[in-house]
Structures are given as structure tokens and as C-alpha cells.
PDB file of N, CA and C in Angstrom:
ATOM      1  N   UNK A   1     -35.189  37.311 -17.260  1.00  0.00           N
ATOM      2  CA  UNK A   1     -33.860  36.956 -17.714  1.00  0.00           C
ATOM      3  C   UNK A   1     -33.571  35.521 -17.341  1.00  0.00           C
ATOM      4  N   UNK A   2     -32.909  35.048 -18.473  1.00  0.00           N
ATOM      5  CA  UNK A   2     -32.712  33.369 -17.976  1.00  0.00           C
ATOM      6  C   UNK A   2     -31.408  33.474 -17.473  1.00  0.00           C
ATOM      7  N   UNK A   3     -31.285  32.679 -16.596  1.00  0.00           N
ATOM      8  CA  UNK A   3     -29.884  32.430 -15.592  1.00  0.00           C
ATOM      9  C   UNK A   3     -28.635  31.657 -16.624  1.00  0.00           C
ATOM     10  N   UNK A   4     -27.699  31.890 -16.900  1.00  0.00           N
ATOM     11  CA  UNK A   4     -26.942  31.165 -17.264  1.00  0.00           C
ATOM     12  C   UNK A   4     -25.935  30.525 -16.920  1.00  0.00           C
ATOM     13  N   UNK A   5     -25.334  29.344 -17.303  1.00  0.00           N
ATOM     14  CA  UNK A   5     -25.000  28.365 -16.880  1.00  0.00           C
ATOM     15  C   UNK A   5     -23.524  28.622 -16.962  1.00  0.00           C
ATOM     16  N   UNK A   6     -22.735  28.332 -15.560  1.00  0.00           N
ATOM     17  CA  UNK A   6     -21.472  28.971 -15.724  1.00  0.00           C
ATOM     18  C   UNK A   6     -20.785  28.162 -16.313  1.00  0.00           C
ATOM     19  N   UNK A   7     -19.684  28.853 -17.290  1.00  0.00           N
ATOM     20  CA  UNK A   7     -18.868  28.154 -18.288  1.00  0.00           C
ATOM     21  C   UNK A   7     -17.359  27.133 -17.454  1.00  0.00           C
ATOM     22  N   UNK A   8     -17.463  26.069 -17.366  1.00  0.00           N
ATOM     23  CA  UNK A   8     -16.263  25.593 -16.793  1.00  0.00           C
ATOM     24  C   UNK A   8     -15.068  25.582 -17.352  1.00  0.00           C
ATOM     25  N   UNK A   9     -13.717  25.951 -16.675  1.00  0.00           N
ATOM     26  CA  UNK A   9     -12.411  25.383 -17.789  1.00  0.00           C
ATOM     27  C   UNK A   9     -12.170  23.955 -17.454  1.00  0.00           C
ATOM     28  N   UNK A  10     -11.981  23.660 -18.436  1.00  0.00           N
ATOM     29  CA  UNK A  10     -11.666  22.352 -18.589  1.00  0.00           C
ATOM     30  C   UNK A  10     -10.260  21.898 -17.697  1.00  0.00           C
ATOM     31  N   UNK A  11     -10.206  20.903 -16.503  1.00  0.00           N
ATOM     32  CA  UNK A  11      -9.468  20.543 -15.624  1.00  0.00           C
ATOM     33  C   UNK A  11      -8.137  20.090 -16.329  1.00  0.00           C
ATOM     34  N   UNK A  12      -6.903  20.802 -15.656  1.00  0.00           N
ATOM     35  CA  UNK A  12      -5.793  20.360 -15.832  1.00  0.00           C
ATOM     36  C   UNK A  12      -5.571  18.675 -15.759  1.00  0.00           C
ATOM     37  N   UNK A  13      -4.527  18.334 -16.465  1.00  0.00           N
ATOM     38  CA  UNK A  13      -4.340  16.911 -16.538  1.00  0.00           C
ATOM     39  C   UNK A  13      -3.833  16.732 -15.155  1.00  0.00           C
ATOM     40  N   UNK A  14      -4.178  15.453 -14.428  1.00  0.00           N
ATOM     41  CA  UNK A  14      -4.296  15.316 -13.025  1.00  0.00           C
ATOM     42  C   UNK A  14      -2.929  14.584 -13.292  1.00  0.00           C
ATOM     43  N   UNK A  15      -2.259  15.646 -12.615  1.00  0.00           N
ATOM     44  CA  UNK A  15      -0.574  14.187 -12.150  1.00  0.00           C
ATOM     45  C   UNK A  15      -0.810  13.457 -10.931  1.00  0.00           C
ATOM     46  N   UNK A  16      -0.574  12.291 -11.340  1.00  0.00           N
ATOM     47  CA  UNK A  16      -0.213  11.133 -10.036  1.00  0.00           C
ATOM     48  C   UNK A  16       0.755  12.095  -9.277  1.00  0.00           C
ATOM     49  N   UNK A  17       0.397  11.898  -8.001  1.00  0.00           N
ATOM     50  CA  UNK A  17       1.072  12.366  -6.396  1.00  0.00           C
ATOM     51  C   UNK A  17       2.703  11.576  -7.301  1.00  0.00           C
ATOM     52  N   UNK A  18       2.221  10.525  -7.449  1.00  0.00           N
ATOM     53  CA  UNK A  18       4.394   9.425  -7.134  1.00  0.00           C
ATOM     54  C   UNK A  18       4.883  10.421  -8.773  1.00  0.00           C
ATOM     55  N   UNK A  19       4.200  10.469  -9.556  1.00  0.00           N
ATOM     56  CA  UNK A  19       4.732  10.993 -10.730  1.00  0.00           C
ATOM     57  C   UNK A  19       5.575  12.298 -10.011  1.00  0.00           C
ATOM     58  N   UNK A  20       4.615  13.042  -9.337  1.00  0.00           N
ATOM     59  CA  UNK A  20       5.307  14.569  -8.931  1.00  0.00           C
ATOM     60  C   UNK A  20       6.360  14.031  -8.079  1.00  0.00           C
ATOM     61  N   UNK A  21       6.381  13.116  -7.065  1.00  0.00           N
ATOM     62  CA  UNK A  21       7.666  13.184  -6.786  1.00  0.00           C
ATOM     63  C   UNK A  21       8.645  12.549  -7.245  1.00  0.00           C
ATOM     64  N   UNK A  22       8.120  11.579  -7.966  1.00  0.00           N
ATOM     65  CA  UNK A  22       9.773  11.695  -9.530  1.00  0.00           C
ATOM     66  C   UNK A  22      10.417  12.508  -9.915  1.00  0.00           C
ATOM     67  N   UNK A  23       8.877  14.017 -10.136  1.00  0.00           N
ATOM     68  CA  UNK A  23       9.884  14.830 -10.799  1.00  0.00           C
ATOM     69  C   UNK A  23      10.471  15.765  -9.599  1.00  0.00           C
ATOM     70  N   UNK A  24      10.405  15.822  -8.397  1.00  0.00           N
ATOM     71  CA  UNK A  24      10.969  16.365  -7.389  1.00  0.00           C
ATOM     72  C   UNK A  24      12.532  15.462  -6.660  1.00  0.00           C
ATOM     73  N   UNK A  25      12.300  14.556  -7.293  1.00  0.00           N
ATOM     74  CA  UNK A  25      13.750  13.473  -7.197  1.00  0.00           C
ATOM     75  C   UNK A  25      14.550  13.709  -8.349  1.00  0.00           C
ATOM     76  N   UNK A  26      14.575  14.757  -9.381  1.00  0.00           N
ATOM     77  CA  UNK A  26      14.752  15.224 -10.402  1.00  0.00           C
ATOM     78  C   UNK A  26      14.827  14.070 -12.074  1.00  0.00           C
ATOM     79  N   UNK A  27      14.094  13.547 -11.865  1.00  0.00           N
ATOM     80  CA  UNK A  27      13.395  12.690 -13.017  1.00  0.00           C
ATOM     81  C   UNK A  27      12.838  13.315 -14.024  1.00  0.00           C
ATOM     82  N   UNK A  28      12.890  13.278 -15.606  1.00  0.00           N
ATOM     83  CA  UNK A  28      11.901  14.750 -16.106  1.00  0.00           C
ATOM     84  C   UNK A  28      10.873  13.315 -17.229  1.00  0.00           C
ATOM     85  N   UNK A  29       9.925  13.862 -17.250  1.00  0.00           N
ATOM     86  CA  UNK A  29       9.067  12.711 -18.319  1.00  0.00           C
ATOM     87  C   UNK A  29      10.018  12.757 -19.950  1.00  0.00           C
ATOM     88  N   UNK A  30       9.950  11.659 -20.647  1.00  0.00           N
ATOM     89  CA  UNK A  30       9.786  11.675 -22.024  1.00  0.00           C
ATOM     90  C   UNK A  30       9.076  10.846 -22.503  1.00  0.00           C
ATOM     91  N   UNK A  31       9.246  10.695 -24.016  1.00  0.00           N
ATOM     92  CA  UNK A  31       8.350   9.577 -24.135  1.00  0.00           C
ATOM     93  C   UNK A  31       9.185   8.787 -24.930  1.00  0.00           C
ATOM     94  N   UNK A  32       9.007   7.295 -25.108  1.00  0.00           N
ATOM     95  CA  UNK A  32      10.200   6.347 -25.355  1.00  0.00           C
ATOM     96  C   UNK A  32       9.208   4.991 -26.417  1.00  0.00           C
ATOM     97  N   UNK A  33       9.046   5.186 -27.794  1.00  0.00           N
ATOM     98  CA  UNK A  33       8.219   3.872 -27.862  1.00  0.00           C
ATOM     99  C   UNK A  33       6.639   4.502 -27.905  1.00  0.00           C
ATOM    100  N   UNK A  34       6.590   5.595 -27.383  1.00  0.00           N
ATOM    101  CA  UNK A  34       5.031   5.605 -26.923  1.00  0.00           C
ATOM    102  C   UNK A  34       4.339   5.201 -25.801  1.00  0.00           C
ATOM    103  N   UNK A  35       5.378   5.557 -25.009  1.00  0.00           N
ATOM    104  CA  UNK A  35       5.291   5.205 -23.526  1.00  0.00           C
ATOM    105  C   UNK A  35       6.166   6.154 -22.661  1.00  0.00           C
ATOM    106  N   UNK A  36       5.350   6.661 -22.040  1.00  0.00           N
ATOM    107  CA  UNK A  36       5.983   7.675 -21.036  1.00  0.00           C
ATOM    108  C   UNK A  36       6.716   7.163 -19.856  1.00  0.00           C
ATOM    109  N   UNK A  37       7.968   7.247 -19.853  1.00  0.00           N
ATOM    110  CA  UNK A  37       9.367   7.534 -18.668  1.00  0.00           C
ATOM    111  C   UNK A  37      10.037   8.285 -18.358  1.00  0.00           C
ATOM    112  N   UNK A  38      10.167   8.158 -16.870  1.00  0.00           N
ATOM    113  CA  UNK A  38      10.954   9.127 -16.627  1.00  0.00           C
ATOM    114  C   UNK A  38      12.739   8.729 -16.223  1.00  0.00           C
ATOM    115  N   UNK A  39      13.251   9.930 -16.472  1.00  0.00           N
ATOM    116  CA  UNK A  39      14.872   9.410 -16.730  1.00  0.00           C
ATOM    117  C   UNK A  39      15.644  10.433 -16.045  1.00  0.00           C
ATOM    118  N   UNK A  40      16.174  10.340 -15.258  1.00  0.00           N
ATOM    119  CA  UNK A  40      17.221  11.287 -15.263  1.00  0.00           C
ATOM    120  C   UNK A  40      19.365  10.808 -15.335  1.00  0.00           C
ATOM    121  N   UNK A  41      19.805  11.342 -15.565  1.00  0.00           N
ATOM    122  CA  UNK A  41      21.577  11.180 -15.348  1.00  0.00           C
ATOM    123  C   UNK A  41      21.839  10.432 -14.505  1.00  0.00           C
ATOM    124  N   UNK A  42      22.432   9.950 -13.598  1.00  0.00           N
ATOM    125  CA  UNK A  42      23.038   9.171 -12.322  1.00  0.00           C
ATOM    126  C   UNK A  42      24.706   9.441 -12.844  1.00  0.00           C
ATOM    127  N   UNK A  43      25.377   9.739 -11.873  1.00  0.00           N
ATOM    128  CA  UNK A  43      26.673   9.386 -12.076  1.00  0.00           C
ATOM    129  C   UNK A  43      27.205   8.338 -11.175  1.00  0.00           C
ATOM    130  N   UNK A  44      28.278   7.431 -11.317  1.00  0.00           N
ATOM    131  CA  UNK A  44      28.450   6.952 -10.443  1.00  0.00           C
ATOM    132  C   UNK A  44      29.282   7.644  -9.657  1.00  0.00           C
ATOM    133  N   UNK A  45      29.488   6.470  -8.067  1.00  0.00           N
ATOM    134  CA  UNK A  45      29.777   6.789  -7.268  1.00  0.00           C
ATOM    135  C   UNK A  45      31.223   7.312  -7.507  1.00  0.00           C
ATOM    136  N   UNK A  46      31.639   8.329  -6.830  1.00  0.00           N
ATOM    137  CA  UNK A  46      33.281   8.666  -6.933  1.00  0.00           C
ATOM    138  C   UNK A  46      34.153   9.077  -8.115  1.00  0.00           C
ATOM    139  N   UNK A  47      32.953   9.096  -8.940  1.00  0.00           N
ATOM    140  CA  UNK A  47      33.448   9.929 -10.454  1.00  0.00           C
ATOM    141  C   UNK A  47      33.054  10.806 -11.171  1.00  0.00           C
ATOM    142  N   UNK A  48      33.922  11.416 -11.796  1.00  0.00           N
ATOM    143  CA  UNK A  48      33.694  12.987 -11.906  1.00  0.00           C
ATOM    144  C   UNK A  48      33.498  13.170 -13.685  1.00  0.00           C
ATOM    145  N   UNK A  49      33.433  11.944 -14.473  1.00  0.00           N
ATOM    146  CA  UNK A  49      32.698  11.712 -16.160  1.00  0.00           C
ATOM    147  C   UNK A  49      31.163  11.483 -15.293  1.00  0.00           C
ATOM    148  N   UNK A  50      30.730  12.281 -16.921  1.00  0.00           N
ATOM    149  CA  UNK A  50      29.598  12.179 -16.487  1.00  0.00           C
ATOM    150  C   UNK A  50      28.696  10.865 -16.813  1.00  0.00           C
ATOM    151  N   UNK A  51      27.502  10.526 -16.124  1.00  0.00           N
ATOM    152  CA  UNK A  51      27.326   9.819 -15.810  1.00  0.00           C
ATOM    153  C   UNK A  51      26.107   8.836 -16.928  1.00  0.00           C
ATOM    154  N   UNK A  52      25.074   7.553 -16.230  1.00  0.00           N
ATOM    155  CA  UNK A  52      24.298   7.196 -17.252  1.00  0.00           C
ATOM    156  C   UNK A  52      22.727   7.987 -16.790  1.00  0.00           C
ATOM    157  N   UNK A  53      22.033   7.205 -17.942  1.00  0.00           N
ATOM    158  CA  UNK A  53      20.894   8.166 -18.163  1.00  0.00           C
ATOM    159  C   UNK A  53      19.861   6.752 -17.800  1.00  0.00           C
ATOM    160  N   UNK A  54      18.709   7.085 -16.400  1.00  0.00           N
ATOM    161  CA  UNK A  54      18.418   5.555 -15.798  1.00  0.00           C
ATOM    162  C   UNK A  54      16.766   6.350 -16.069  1.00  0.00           C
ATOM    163  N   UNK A  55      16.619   5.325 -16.930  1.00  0.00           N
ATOM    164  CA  UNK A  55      15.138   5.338 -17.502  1.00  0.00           C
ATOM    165  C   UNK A  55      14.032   4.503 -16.913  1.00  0.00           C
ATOM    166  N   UNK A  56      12.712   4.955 -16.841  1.00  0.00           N
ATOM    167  CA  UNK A  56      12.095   3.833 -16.584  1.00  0.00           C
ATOM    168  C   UNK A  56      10.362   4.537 -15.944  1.00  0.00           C
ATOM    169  N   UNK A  57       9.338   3.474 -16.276  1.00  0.00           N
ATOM    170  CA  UNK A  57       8.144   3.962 -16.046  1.00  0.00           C
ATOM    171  C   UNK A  57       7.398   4.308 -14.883  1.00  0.00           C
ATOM    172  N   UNK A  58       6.790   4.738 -14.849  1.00  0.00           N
ATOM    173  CA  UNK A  58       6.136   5.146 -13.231  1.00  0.00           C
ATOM    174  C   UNK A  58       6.207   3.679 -12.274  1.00  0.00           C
ATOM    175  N   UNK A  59       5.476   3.146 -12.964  1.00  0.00           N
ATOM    176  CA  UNK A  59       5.330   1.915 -12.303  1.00  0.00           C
ATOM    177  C   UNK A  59       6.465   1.340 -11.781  1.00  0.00           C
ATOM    178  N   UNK A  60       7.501   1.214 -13.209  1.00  0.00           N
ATOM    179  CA  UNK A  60       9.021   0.476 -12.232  1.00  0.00           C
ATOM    180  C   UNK A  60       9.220   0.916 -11.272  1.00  0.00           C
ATOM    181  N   UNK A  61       9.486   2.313 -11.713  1.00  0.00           N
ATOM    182  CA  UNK A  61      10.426   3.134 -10.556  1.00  0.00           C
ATOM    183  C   UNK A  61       9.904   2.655  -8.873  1.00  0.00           C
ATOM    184  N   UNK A  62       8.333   2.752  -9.027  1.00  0.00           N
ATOM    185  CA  UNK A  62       7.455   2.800  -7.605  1.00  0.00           C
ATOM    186  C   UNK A  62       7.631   1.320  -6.986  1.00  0.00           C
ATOM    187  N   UNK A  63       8.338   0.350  -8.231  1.00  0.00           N
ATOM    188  CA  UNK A  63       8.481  -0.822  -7.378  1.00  0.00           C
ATOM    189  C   UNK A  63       9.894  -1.095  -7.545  1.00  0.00           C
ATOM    190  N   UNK A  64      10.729  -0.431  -7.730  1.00  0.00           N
ATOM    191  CA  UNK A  64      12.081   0.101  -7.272  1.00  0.00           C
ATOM    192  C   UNK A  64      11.953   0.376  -6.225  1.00  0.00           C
ATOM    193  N   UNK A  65      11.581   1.283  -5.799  1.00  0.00           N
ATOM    194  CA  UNK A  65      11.387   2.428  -4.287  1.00  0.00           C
ATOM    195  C   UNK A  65      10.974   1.372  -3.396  1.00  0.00           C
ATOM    196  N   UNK A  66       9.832   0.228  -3.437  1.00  0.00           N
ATOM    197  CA  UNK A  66       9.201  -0.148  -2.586  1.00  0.00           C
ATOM    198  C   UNK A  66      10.023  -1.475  -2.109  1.00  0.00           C
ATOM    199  N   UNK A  67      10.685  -1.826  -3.330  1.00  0.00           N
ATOM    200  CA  UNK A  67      11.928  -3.162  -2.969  1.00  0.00           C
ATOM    201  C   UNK A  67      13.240  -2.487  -1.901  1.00  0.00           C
ATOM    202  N   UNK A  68      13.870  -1.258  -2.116  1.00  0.00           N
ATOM    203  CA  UNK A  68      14.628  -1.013  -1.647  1.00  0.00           C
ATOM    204  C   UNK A  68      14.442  -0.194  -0.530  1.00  0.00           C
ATOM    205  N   UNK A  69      13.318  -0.079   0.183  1.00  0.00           N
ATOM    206  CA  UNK A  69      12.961   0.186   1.053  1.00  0.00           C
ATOM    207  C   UNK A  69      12.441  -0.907   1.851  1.00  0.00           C
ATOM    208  N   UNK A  70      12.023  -1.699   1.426  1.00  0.00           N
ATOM    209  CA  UNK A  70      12.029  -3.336   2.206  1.00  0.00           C
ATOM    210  C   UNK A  70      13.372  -4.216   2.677  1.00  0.00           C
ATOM    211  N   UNK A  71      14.200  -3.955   1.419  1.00  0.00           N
ATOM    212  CA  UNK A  71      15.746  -3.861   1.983  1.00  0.00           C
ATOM    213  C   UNK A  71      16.108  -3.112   3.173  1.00  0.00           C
ATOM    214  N   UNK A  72      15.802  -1.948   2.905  1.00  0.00           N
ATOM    215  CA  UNK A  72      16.342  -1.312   4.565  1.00  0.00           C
ATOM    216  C   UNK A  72      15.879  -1.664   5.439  1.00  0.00           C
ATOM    217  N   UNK A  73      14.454  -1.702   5.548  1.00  0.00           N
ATOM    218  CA  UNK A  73      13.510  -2.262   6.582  1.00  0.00           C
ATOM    219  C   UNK A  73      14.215  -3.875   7.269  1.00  0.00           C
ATOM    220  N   UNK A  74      14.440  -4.473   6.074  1.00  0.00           N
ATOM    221  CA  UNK A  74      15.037  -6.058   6.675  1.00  0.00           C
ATOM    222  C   UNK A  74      16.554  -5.707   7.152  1.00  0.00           C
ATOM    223  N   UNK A  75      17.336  -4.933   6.983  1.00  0.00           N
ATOM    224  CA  UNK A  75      18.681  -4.843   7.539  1.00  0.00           C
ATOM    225  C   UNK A  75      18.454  -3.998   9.161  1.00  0.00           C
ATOM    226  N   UNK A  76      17.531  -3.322   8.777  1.00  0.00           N
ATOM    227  CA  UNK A  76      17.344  -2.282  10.026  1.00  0.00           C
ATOM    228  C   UNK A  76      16.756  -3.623  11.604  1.00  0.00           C
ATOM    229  N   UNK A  77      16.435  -4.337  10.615  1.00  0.00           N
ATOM    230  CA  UNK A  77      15.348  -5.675  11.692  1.00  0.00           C
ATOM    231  C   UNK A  77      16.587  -6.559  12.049  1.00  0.00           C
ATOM    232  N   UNK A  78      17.124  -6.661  11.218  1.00  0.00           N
ATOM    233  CA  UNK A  78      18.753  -7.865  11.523  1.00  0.00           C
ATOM    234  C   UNK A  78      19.708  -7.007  11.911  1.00  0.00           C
ATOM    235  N   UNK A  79      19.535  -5.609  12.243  1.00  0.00           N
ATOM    236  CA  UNK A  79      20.848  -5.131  12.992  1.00  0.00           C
ATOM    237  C   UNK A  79      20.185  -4.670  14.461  1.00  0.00           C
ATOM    238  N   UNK A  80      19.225  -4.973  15.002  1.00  0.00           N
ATOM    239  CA  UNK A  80      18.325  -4.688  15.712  1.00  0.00           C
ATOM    240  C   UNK A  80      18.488  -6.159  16.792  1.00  0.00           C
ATOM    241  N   UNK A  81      17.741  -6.982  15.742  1.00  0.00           N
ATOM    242  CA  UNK A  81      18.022  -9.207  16.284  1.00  0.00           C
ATOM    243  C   UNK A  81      18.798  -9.514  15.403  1.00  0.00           C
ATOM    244  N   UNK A  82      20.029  -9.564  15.640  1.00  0.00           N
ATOM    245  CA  UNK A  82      20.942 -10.205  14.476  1.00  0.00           C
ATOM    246  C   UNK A  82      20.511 -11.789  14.580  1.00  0.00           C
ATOM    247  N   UNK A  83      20.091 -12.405  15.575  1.00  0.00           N
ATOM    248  CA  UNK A  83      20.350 -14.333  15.700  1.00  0.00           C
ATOM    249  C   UNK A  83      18.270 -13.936  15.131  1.00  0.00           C
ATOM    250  N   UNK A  84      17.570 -13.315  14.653  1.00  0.00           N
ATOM    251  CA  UNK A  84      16.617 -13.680  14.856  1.00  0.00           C
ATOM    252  C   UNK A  84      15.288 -13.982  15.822  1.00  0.00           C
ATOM    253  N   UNK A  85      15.904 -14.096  16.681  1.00  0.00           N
ATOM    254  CA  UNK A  85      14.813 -14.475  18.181  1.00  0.00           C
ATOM    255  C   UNK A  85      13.793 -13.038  18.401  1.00  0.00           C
TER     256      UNK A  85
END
């Protein structure tokens, strides 16, 4: 008897780790142009109409996140040494 060769399923589409937590920051994909973004609602602060719809690609978003987390980082450092020294 010849051995046969086990049949593989074909691998799920691999999500980027930052994609999944877009969509765990509740972001949902669409596609815009032919280009995939993710978007979700925002309302603003202190109001109860609803709100806008903040679009944008993996990539922005991840250098969104990484600017405004350098922001904190530099306020957290100047409330720490305010004169610098």
C-alpha cells in the first residue's frame, strides 16, 4: 500500500497582531477606494448627537498610536524635570 500524502487546509488569512487590536479598540475593516480601513464612530467629548465616523489605514492609525504615546511619554518626562536638568 502506498502511503498517502496528508491533505492540508489551506491557512486562514493571517491578521496582523495591530489589525486585531483595532478591531478590539472597536474599529471594524471596510474598504474605501480599494483600500482597506478601519473606522469606527467617535463622539465628541460631552455630547450626546451622535458622533463622526474616524477612518483610516492600518498604517495611520499605528502612527497615530505611536505619536500620541510619545506625547505622553514627553509630558510624563516634563512633569517629572519640569526646568529640564
Amino acid at each position: 500500500a502506498k502511503p498517502t500524502a496528508a491533505v492540508q487546509a489551506p491557512k486562514a488569512e493571517e491578521v496582523d497582531p495591530f489589525e486585531k487590536h483595532l478591531m478590539a479598540e472597536g474599529y471594524r475593516p471596510e474598504m474605501q477606494g480599494g483600500e482597506k480601513v478601519y473606522c469606527r464612530k467617535e463622539a465628541p467629548l460631552g455630547s450626546r448627537l451622535s458622533g463622526q465616523k474616524s477612518c483610516g489605514s492600518a498604517e495611520q492609525w499605528k502612527l497615530r498610536e505611536d505619536q500620541t504615546k510619545e506625547g505622553v511619554s514627553k509630558a510624563q518626562r516634563a512633569a517629572v524635570n519640569p526646568k529640564g536638568s
